[in-house]
N, C-alpha and C. Protein backbone atom coordinates (compact mmCIF):
# COMPACT_ATOMS: atom_id res chain seq x y z
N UNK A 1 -164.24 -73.87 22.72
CA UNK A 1 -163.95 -74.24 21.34
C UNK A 1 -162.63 -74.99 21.28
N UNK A 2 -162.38 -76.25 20.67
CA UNK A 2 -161.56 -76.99 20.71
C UNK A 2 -160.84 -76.18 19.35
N UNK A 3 -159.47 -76.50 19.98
CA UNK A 3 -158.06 -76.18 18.98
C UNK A 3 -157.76 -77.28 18.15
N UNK A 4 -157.32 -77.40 16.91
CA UNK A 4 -156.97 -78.34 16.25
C UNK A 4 -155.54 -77.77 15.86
N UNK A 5 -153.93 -78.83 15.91
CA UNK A 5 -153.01 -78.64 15.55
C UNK A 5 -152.56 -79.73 14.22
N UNK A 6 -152.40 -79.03 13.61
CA UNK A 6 -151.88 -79.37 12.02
C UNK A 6 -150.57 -80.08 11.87
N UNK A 7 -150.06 -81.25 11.91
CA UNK A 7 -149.00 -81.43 11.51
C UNK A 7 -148.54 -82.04 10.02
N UNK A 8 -148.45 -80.52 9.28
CA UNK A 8 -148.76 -81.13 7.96
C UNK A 8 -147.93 -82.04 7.16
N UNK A 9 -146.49 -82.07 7.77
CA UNK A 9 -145.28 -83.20 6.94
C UNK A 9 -146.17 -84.33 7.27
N UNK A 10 -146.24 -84.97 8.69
CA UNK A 10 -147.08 -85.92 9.04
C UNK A 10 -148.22 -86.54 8.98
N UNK A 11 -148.96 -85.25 8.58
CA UNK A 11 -150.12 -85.57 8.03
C UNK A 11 -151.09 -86.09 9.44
N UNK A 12 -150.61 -85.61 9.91
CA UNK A 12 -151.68 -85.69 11.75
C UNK A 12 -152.14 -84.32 11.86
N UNK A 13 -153.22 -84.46 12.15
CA UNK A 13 -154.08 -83.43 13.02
C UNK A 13 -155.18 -83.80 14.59
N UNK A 14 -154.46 -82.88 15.25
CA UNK A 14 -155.06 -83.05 16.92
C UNK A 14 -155.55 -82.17 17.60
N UNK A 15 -156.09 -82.64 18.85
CA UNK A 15 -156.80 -81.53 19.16
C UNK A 15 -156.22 -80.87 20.56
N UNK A 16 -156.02 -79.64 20.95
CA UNK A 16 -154.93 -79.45 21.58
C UNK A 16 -155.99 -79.92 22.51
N UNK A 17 -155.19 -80.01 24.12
CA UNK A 17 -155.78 -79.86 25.20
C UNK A 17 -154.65 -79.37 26.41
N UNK A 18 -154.65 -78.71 27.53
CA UNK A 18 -154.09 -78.24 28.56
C UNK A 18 -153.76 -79.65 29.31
N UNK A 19 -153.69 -80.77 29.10
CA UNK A 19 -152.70 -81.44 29.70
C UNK A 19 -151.25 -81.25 29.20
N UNK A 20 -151.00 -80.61 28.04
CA UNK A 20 -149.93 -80.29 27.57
C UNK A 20 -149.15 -79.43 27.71
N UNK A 21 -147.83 -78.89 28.03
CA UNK A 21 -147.51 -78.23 28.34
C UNK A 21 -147.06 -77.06 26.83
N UNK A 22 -146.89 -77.63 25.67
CA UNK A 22 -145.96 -77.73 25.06
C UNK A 22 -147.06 -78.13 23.72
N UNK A 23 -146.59 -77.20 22.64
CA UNK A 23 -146.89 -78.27 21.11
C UNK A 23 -146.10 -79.11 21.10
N UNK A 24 -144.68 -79.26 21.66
CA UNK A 24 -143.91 -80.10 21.59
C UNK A 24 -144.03 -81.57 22.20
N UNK A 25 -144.76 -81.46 23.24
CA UNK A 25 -145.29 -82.51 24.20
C UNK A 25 -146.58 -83.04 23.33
N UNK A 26 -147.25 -82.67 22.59
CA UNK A 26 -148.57 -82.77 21.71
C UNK A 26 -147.76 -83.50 20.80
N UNK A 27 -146.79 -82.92 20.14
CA UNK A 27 -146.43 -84.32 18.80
C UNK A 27 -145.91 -85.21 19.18
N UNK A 28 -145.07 -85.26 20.60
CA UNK A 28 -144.56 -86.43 21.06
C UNK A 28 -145.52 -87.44 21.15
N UNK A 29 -146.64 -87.03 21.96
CA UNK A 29 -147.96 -87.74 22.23
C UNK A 29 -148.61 -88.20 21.37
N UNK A 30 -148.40 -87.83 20.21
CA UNK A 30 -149.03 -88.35 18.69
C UNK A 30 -147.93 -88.99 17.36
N UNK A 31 -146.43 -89.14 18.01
CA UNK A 31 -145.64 -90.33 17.57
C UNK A 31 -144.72 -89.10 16.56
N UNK A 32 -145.08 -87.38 16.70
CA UNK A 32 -144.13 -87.02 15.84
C UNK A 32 -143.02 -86.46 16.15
N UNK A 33 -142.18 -86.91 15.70
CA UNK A 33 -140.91 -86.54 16.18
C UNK A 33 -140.02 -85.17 15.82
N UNK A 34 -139.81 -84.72 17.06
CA UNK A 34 -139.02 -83.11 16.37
C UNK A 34 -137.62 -82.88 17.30
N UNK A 35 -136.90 -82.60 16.65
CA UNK A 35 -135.31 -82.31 16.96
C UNK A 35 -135.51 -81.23 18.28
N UNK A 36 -134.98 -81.60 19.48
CA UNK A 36 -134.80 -80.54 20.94
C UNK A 36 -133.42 -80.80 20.92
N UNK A 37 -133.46 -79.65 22.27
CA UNK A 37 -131.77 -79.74 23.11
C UNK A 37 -132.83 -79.65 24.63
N UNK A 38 -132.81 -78.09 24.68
CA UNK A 38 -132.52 -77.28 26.01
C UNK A 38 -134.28 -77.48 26.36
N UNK A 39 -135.53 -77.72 25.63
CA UNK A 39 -136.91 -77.64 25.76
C UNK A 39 -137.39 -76.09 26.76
N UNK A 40 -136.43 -75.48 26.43
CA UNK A 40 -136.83 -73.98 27.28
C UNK A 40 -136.72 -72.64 26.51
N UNK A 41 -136.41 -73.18 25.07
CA UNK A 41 -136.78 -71.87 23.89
C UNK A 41 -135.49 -71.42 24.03
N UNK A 42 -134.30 -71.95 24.32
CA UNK A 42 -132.93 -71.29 24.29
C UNK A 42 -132.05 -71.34 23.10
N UNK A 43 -131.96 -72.71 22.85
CA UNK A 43 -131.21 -73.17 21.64
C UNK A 43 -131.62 -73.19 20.55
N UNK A 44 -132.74 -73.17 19.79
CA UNK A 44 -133.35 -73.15 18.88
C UNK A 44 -133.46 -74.39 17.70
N UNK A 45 -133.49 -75.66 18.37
CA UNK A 45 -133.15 -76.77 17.97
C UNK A 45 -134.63 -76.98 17.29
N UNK A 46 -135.71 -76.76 17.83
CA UNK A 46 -137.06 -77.43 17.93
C UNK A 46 -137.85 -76.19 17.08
N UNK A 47 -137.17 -75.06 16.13
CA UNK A 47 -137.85 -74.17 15.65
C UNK A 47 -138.55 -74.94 14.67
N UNK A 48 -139.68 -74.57 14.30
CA UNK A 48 -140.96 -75.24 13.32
C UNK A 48 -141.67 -74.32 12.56
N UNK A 49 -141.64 -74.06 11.42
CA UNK A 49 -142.66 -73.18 10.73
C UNK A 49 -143.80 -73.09 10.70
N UNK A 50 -144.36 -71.65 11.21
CA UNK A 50 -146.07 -71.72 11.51
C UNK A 50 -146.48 -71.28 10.54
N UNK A 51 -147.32 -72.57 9.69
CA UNK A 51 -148.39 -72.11 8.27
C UNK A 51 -149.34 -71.27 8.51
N UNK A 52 -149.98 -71.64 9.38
CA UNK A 52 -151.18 -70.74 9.94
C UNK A 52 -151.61 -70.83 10.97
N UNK A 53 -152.20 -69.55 11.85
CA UNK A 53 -152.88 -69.65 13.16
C UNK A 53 -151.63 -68.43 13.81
N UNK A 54 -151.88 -68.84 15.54
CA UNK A 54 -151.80 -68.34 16.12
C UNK A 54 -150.92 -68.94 17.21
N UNK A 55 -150.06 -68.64 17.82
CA UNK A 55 -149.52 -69.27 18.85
C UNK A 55 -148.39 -68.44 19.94
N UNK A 56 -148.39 -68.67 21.41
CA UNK A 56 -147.97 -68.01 22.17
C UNK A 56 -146.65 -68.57 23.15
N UNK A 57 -146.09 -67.99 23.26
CA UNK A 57 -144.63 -67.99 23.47
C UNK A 57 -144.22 -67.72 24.53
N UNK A 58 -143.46 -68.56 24.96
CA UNK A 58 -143.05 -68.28 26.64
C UNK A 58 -141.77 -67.11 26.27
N UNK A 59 -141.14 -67.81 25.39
CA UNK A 59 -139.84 -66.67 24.83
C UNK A 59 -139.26 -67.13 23.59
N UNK A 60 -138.75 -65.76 23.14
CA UNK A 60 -138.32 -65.92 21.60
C UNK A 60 -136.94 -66.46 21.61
N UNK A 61 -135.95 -66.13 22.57
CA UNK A 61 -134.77 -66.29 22.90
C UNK A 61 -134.10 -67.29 21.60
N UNK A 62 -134.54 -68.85 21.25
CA UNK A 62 -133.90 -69.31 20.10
C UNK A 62 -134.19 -68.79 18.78
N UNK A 63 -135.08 -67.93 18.53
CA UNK A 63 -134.78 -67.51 16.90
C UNK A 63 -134.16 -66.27 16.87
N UNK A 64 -133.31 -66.19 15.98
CA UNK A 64 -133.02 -65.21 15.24
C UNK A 64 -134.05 -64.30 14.52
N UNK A 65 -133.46 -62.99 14.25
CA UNK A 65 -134.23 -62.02 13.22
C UNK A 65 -135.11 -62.60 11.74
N UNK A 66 -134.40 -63.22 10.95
CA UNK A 66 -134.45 -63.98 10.15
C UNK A 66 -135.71 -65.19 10.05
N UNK A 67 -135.36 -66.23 11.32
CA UNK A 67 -136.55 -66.95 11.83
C UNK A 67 -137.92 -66.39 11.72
N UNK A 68 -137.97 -65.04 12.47
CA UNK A 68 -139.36 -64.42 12.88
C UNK A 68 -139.85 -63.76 11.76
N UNK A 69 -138.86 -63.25 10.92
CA UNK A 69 -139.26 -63.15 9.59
C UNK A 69 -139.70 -64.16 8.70
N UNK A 70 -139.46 -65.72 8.48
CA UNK A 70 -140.28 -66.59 8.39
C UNK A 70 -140.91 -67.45 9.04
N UNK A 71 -141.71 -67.25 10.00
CA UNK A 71 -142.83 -67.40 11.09
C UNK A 71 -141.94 -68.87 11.53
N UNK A 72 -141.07 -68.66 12.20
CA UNK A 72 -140.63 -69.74 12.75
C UNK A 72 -141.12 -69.69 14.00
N UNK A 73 -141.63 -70.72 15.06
CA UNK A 73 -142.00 -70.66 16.00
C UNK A 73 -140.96 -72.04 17.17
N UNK A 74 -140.94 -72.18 18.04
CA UNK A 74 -140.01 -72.24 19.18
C UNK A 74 -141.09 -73.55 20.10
N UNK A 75 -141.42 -75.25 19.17
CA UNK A 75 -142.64 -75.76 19.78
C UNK A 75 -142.14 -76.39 21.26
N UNK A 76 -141.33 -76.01 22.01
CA UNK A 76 -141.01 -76.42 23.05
C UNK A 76 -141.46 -75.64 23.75
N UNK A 77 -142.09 -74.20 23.76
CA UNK A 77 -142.75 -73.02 24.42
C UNK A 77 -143.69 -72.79 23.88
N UNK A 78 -143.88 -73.26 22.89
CA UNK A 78 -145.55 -72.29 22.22
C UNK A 78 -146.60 -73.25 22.70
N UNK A 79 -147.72 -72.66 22.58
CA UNK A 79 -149.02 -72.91 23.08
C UNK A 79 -149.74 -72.65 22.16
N UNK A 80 -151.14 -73.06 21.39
CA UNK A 80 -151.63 -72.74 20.42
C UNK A 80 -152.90 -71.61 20.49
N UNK A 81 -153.31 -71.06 20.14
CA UNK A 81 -153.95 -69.84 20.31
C UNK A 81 -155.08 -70.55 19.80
N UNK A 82 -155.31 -70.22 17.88
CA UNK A 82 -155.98 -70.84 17.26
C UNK A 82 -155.84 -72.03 17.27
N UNK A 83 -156.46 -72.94 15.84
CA UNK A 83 -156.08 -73.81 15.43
C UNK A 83 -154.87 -73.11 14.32
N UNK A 84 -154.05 -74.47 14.20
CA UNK A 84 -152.28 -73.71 13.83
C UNK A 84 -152.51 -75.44 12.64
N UNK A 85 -151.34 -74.64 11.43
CA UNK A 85 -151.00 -75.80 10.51
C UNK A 85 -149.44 -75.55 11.10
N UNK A 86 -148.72 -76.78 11.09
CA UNK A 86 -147.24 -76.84 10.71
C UNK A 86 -146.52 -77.27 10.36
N UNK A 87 -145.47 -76.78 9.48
CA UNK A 87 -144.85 -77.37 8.45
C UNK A 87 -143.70 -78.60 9.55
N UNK A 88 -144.52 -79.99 9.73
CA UNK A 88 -143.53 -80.75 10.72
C UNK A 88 -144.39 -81.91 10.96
């Protein structure tokens, strides 16, 4: 079953695939642009709000308490589970 990722500021939607390492590598690949530093979930430069779905995490390390309390997710490590909307 193919994944579909939501990028709803942008108004793109794609379909994930495992050449990717990264949601982050997925919007690059589709022209959207998102603020990094460290691309290893450290700094928390690249946090993105997850509207909906599911997504998996190499590590939480850049968010704060706060973040995870509003589903901030880390797209330089996450991987999409479901299909995911995001606010980006």
């Amino acid at each position: 079953m193919a994944v579909q990722v939501e990028f709803q500021k942008s108004g793109k939607t794609t379909t994930w695939d495992d050449s990717h390492e990264s949601i982050l590598e997925l919007a690059e690949a589709n022209g959207i642009e998102i603020d990094t530093e460290c691309e290893a979930g450290m700094c928390g430069t690249c946090k993105i709000r997850l509207l909906s779905g599911k997504v998996d995490m190499e590590t939480e390390d850049g968010l704060d308490e706060d973040d995870i309390k509003q589903n901030m997710i880390l797209v330089c490590v996450a991987i999409p589970v479901t299909d995911i909307v995001l606010d980006a």
